[in-house]
Protein backbone atom coordinates (compact mmCIF):
# COMPACT_ATOMS: atom_id res chain seq x y z
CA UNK A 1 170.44 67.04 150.12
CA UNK A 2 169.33 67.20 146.14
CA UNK A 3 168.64 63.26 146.55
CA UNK A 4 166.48 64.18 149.80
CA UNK A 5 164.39 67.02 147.73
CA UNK A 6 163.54 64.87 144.60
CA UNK A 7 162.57 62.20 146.98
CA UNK A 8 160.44 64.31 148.60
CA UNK A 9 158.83 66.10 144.94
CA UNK A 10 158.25 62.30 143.59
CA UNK A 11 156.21 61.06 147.18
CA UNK A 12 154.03 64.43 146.77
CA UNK A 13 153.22 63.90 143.02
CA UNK A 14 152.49 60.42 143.91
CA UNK A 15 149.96 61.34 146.65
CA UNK A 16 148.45 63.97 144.69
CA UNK A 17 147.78 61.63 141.98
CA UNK A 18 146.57 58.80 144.07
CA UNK A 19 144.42 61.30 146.44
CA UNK A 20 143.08 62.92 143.16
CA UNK A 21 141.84 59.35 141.11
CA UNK A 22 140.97 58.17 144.47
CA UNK A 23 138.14 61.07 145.28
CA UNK A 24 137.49 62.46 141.82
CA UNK A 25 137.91 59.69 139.48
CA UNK A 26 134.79 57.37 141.23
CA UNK A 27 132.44 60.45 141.18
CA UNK A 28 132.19 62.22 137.25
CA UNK A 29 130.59 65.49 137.15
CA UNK A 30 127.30 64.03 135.39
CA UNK A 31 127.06 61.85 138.13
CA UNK A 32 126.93 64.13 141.15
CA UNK A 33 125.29 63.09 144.32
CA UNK A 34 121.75 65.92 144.59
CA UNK A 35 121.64 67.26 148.53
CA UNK A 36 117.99 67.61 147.89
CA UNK A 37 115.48 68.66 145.27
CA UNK A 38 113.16 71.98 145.45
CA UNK A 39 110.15 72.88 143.88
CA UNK A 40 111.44 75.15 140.90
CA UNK A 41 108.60 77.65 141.71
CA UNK A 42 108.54 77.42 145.45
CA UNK A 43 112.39 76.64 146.18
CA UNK A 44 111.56 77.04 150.02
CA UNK A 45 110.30 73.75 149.74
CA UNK A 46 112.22 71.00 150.02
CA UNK A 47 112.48 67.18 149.63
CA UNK A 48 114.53 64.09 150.43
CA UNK A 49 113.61 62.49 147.14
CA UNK A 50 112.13 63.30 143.47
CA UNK A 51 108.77 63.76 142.89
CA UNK A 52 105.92 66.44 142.24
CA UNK A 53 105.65 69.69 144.29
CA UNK A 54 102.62 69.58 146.30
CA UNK A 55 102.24 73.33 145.52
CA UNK A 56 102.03 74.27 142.16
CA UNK A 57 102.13 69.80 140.65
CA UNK A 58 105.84 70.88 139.14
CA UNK A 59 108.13 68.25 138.85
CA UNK A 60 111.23 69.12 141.96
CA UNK A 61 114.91 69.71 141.04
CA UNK A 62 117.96 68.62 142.76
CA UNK A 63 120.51 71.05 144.60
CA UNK A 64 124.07 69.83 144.38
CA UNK A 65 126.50 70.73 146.32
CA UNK A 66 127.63 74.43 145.97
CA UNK A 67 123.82 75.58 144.41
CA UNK A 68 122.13 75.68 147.90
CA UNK A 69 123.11 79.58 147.88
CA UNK A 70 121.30 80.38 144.86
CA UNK A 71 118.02 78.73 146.08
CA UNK A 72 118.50 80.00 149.20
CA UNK A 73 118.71 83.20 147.84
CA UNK A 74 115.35 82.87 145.65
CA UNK A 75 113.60 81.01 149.02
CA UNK A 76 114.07 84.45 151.02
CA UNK A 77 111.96 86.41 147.87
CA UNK A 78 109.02 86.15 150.19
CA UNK A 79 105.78 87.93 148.95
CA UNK A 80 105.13 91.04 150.95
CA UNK A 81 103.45 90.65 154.65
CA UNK A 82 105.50 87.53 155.24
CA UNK A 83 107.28 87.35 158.50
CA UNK A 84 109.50 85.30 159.99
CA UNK A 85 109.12 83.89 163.52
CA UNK A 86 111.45 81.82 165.92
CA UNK A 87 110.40 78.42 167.15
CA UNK A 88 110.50 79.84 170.60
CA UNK A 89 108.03 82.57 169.85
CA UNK A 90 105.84 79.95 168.05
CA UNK A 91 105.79 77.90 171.02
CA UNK A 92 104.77 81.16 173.33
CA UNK A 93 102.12 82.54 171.07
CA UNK A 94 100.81 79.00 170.25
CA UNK A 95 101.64 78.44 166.82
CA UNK A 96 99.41 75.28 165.70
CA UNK A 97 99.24 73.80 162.13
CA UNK A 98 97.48 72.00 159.98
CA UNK A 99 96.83 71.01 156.06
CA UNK A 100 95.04 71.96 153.11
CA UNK A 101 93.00 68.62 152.19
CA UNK A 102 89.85 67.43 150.15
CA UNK A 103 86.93 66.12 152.47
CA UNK A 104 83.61 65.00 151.57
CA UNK A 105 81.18 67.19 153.34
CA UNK A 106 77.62 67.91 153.18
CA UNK A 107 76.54 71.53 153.36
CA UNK A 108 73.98 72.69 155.30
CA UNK A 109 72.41 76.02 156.28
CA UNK A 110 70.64 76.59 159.89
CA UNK A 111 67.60 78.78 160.25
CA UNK A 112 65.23 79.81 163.29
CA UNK A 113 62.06 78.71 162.82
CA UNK A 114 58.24 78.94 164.16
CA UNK A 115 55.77 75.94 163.99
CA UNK A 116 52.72 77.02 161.95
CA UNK A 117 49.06 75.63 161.60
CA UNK A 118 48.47 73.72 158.02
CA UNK A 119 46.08 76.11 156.67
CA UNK A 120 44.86 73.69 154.09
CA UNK A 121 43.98 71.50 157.33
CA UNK A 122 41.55 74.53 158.71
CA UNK A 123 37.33 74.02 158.79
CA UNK A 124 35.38 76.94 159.86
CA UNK A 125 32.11 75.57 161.12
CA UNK A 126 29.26 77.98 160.27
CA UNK A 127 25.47 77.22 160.46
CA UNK A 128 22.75 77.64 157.23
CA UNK A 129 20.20 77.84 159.22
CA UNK A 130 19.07 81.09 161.07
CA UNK A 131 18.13 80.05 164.99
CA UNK A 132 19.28 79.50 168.46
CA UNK A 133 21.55 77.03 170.13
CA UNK A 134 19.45 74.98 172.18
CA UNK A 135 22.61 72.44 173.57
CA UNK A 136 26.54 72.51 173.27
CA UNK A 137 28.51 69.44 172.75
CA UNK A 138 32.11 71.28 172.24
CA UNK A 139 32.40 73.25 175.35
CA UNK A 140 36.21 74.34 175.36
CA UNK A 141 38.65 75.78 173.20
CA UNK A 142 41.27 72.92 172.79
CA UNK A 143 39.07 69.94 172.85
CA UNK A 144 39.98 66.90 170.17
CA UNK A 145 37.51 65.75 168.24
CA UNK A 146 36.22 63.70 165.30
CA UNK A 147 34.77 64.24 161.91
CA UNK A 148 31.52 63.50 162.80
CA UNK A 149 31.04 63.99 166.04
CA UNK A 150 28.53 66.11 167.36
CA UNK A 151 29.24 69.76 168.09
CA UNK A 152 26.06 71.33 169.15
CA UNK A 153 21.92 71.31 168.19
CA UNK A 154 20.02 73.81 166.76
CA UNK A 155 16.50 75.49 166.88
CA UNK A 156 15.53 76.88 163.47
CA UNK A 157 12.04 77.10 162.19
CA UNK A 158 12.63 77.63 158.77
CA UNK A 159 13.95 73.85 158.90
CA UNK A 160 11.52 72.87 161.33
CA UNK A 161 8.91 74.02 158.58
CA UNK A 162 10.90 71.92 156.17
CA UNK A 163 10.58 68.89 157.86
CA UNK A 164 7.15 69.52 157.82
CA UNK A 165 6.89 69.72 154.26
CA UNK A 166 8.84 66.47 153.86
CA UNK A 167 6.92 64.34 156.12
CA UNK A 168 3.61 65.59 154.27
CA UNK A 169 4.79 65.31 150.65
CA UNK A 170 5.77 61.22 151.75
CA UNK A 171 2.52 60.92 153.37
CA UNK A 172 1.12 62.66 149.73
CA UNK A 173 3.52 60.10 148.10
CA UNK A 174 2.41 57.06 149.76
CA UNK A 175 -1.55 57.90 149.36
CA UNK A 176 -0.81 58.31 145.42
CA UNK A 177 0.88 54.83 145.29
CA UNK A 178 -2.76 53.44 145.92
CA UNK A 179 -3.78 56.19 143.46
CA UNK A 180 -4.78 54.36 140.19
CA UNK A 181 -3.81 57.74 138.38
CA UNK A 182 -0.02 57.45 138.70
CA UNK A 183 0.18 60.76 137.05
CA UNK A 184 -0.06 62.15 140.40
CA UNK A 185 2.08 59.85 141.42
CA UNK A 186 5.45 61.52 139.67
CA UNK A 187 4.50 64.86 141.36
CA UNK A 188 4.45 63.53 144.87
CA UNK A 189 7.82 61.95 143.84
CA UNK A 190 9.38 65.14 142.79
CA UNK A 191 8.14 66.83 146.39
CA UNK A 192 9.50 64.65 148.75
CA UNK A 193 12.60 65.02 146.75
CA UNK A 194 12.73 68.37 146.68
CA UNK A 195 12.19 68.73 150.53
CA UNK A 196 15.12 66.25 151.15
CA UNK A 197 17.68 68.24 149.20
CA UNK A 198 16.57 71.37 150.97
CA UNK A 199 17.88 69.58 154.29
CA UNK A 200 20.51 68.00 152.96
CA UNK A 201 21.85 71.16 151.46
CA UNK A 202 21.45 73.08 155.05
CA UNK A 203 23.86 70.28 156.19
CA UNK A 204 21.32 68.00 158.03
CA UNK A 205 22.86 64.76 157.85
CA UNK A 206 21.39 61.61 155.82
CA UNK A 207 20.93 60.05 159.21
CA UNK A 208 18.53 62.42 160.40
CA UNK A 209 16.72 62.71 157.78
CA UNK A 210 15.91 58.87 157.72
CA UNK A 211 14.85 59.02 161.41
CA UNK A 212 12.82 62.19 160.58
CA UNK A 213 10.89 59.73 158.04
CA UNK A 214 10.74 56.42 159.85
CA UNK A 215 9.38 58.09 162.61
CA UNK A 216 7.27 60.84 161.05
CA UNK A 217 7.85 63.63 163.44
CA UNK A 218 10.17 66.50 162.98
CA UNK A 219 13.45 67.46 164.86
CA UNK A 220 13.03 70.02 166.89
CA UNK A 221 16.70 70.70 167.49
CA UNK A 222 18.85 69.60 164.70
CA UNK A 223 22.62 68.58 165.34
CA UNK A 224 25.70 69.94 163.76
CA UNK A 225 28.89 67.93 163.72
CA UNK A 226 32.47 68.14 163.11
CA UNK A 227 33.59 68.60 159.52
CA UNK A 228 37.50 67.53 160.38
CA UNK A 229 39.06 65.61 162.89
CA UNK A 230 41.11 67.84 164.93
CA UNK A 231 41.41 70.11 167.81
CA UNK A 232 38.90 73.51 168.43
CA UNK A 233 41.17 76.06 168.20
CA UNK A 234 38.39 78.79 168.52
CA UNK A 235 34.70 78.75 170.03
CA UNK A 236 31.88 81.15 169.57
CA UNK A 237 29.31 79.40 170.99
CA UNK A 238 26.96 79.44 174.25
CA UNK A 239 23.63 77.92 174.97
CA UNK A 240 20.65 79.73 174.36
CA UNK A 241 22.65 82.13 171.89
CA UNK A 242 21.36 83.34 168.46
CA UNK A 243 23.19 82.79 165.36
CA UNK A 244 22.77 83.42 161.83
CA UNK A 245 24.24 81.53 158.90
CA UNK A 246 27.74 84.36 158.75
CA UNK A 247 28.19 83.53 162.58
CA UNK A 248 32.02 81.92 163.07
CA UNK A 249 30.76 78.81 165.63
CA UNK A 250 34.13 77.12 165.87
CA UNK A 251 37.65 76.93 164.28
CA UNK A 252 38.77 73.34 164.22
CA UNK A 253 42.48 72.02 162.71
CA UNK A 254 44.40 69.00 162.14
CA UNK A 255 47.52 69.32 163.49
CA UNK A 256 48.25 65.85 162.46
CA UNK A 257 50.73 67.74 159.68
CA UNK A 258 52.21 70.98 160.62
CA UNK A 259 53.91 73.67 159.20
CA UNK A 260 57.28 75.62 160.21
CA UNK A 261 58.23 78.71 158.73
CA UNK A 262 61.79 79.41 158.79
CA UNK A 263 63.70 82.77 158.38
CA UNK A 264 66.56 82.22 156.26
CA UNK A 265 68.89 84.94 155.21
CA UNK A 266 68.99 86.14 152.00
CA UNK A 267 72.83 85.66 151.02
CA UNK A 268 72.05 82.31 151.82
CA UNK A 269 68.56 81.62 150.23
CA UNK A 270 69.74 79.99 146.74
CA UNK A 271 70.96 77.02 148.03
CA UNK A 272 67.55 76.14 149.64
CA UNK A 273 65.18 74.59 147.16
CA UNK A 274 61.65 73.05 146.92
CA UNK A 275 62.24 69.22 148.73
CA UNK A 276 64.88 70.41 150.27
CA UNK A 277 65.06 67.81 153.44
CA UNK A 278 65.78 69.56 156.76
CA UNK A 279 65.58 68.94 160.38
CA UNK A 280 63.85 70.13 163.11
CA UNK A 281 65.25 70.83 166.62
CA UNK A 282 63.14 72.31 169.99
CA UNK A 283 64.84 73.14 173.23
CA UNK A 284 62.45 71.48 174.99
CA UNK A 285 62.62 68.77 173.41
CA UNK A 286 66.60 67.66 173.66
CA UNK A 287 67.75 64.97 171.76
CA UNK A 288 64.89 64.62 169.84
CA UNK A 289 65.05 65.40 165.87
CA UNK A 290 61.46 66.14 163.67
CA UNK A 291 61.97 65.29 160.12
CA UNK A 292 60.66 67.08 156.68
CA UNK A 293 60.58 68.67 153.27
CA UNK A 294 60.45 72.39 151.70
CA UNK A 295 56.79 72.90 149.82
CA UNK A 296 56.95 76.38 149.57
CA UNK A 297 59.64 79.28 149.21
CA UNK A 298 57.70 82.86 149.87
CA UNK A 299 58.27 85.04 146.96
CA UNK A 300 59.45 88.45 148.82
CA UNK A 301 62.49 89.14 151.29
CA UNK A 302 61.43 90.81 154.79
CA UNK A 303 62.75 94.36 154.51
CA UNK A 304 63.28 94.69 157.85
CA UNK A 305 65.44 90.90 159.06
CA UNK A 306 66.51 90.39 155.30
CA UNK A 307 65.15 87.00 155.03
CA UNK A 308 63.12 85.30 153.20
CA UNK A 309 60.19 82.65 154.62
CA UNK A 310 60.30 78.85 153.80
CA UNK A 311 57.53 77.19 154.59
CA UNK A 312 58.61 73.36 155.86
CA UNK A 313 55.91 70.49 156.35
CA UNK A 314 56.63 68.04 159.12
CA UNK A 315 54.33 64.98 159.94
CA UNK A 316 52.89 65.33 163.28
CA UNK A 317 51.59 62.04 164.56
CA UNK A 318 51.92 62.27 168.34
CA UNK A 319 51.12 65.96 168.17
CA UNK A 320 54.58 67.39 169.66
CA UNK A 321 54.65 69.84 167.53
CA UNK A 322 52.56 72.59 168.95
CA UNK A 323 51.68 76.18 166.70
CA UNK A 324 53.84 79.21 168.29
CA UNK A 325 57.04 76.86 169.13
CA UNK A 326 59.93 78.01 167.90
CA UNK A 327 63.00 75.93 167.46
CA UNK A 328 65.70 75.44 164.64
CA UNK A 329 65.78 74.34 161.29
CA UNK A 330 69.19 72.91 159.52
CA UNK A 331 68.74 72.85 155.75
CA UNK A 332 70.67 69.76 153.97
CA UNK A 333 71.48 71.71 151.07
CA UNK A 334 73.79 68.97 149.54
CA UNK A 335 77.60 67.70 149.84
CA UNK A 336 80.90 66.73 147.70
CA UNK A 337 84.19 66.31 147.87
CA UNK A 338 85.87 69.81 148.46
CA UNK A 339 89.18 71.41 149.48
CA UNK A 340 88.68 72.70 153.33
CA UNK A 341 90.50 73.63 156.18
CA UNK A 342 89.52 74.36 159.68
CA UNK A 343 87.89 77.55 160.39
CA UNK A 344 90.05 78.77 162.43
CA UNK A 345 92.75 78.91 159.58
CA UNK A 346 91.20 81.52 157.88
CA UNK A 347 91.09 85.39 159.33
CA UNK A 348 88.10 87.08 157.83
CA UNK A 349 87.79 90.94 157.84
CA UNK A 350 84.96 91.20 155.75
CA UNK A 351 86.24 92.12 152.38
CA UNK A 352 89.53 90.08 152.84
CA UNK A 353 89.89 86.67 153.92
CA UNK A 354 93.87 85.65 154.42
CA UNK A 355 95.20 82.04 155.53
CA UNK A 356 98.85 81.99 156.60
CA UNK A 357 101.11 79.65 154.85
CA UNK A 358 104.17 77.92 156.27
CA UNK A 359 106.72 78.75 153.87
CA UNK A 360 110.02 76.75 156.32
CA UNK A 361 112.78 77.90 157.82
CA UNK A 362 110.10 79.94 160.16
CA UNK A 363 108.73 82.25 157.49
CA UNK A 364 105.06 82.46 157.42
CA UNK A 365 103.30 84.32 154.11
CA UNK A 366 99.39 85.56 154.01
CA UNK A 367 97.46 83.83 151.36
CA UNK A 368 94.35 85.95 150.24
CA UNK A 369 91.66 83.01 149.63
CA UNK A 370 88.22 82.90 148.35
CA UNK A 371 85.95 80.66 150.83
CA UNK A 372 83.00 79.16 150.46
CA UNK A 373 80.41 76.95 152.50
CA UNK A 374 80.73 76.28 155.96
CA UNK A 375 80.18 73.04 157.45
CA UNK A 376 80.83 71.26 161.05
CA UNK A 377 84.03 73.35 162.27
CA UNK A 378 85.62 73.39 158.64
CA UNK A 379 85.61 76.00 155.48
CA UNK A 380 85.65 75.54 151.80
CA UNK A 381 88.32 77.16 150.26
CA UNK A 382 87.06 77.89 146.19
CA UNK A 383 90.73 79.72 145.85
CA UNK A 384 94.04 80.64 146.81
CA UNK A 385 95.46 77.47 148.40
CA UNK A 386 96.29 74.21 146.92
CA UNK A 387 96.00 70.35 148.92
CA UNK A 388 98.65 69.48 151.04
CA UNK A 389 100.05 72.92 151.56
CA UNK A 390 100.88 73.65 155.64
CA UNK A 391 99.09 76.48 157.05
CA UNK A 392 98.52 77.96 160.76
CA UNK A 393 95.30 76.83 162.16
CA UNK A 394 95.99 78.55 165.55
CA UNK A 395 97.97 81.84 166.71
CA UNK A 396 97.57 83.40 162.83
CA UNK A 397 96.22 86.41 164.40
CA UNK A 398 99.45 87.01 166.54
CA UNK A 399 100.98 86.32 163.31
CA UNK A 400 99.04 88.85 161.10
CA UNK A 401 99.45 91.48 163.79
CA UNK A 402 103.55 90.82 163.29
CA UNK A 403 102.73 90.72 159.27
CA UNK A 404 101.35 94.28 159.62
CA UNK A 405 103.13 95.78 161.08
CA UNK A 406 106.35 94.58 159.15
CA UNK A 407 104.50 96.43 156.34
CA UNK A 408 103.62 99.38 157.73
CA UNK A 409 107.62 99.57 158.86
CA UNK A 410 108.27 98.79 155.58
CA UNK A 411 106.02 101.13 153.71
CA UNK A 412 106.95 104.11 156.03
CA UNK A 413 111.12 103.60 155.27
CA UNK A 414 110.51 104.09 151.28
């Protein structure tokens, strides 16, 4: 029986020794297998391999076996507000997610917008001459014409008197020519002269004054044309009517260049500058996009609206542009690479905006960010988040009601 024992004692030594430098022997403490590594200042995120935490750019640790406690431990310090929520209440309340990344985008601001006459493209027709209207050309408010073109005639004795004068003092001038005292001669020459700027300075035309002396009889009626090529926007003018030289005839514009004035909110006013480009859009118009530049930025802010006016010029060729539209004005204010996320990511209640970050295991913690420009469906984000972080793009504000009320539960059991 003593044989049978020691037998026994020798086989068990002999297995513990073989069982010991068989598992423990191969594997030395300093080279211990890592179950995963962690980010040292986020340890609720984990990795299959070394490398830098996405996070906060620290390099990641590894968790051997018999540490995952600890880390554990230090993953469930969540920041106040953070809740945790099942995958099957994600899936009911339509948990969606997405990630923090750097786009290039171009920013842009949007604006309603009036089209506007070019007021340095205005003429006001007025006559010099005291008289009546004997014939009108330009009948209609509306009409297109050309500089040059005739608008109406004119009855005036003062010029008829004129004319007169002019045909007499080149009839004087012609007689002294055969004068053989050319003293006289230089007189005559400074009268016909004198009559012809007269005329010319009443706005008669150097045409008609050359038929007035080729054929040697006045004008009765003398004509008055068009200053600007462009369309009448306002008439004041009949036949047989009396006008003096203050009387408004006709208000004529070229609308070949337009203006639109744009009301653009004041928060938003810096980023719009003097050559800005922007874009023009009409309803009634779909599909079709008008082209131009900021030349002026008004110097006061509507008290009423809080906006302020900028004045865009658009080249207007075909004439769709008509004064009184209104349509919509997108500002290209300029672009960049930035660090966005969709829109929808971010809850915004005025004086806080939070996005909520996915912090595994189901845990979900509110980020207060600082945003910035919005562009096309996405938002800048200037702080609070860094790239390649996982947020919730969709159900956050089933999420944030869960996140309150954990801390009201929790501030009411202190």
């Amino acid at each position: 029986m003593k044989k049978l024992l020691v037998v026994i004692f020798m086989a068990a030594a002999w297995v513990g020794g073989y069982g010991y430098g068989r598992w423990y022997a191969k594997a030395p403490a300093g080279e211990r297998k890592p179950l995963y590594w962690v980010d040292p200042m986020h340890p609720w995120y984990k990795s299959d391999a070394p490398g830098i935490a996405p996070d906060c750019n620290m390099k990641l640790v590894p968790v051997y076996p018999g540490e995952e406690a600890r880390y554990d431990r230090r993953a469930n310090k969540l920041p106040e507000g953070s809740v945790q929520i099942t995958p099957e209440k994600q899936q009911l309340i339509g948990v969606e997610y997405g990630t923090v990344e750097y786009e290039t985008v171009r920013s842009s601001i949007r604006a309603v917008a009036r089209v506007a006459l070019d007021e340095t493209k205005i003429a006001k027709v007025h006559s010099k001459l005291e008289g009546w209207i004997d014939q009108v050309f330009v009948d209609f408010t509306g009409k297109q014409v050309r500089q040059g073109d005739p608008l109406l005639t004119i009855y005036s004795p003062e010029a008829l008197a004129t004319q007169q004068e002019y045909l007499l003092a080149i009839k004087a001038q012609r007689m002294m020519q055969e004068n053989p005292v050319h003293e006289m001669l230089g007189s005559t020459d400074n009268l016909v002269a004198a009559a012809k700027k007269r005329m010319e300075l009443w706005d008669i035309g150097e045409g008609q004054i050359a038929g007035i002396a080729a054929s040697g009889v006045p004008l009765k009626n003398l004509t008055l044309t068009s200053p600007i090529t462009g369309f009448v926007m306002e008439r004041n003018v009949f036949a047989k009517q009396r006008i003096m030289p203050e009387t408004a005839l006709y208000t004529i514009a070229d609308l070949s260049r337009v203006w639109v004035m744009a009301d653009v909110f004041e928060y938003e006013a810096a980023a719009v500058r003097i050559g800005t480009p922007a874009t023009l859009t009409l309803s009634y118009l779909p599909g079709r996009t008008f082209r131009g530049r900021v030349n002026y930025i008004l110097p006061q802010v509507d008290a009423a609206t809080r906006t302020l006016k900028v004045r865009i010029e658009f080249p207007n060729a075909d004439f769709a542009l008509k004064p009184e539209m209104y349509g919509e004005v997108e500002f290209q204010t300029g672009g960049g690479r930035r660090l966005v996320v969709p829109q929808t990511a971010v809850l915004n209640s005025g004086d806080r905006q939070v996005v909520f970050v996915d912090r595994g295991k189901g845990y979900f913690e509110p980020r207060d960010v600082k945003i910035g420009a919005r562009s096309e469906g996405r938002v800048e984000i200037v702080s609070g988040l860094q790239p390649k972080s996982r947020i919730v793009i969709s159900g956050n504000f089933l999420i944030e009601s869960e996140s309150q009320l954990k801390t009201a539960l929790g501030g009411a059991s202190k």
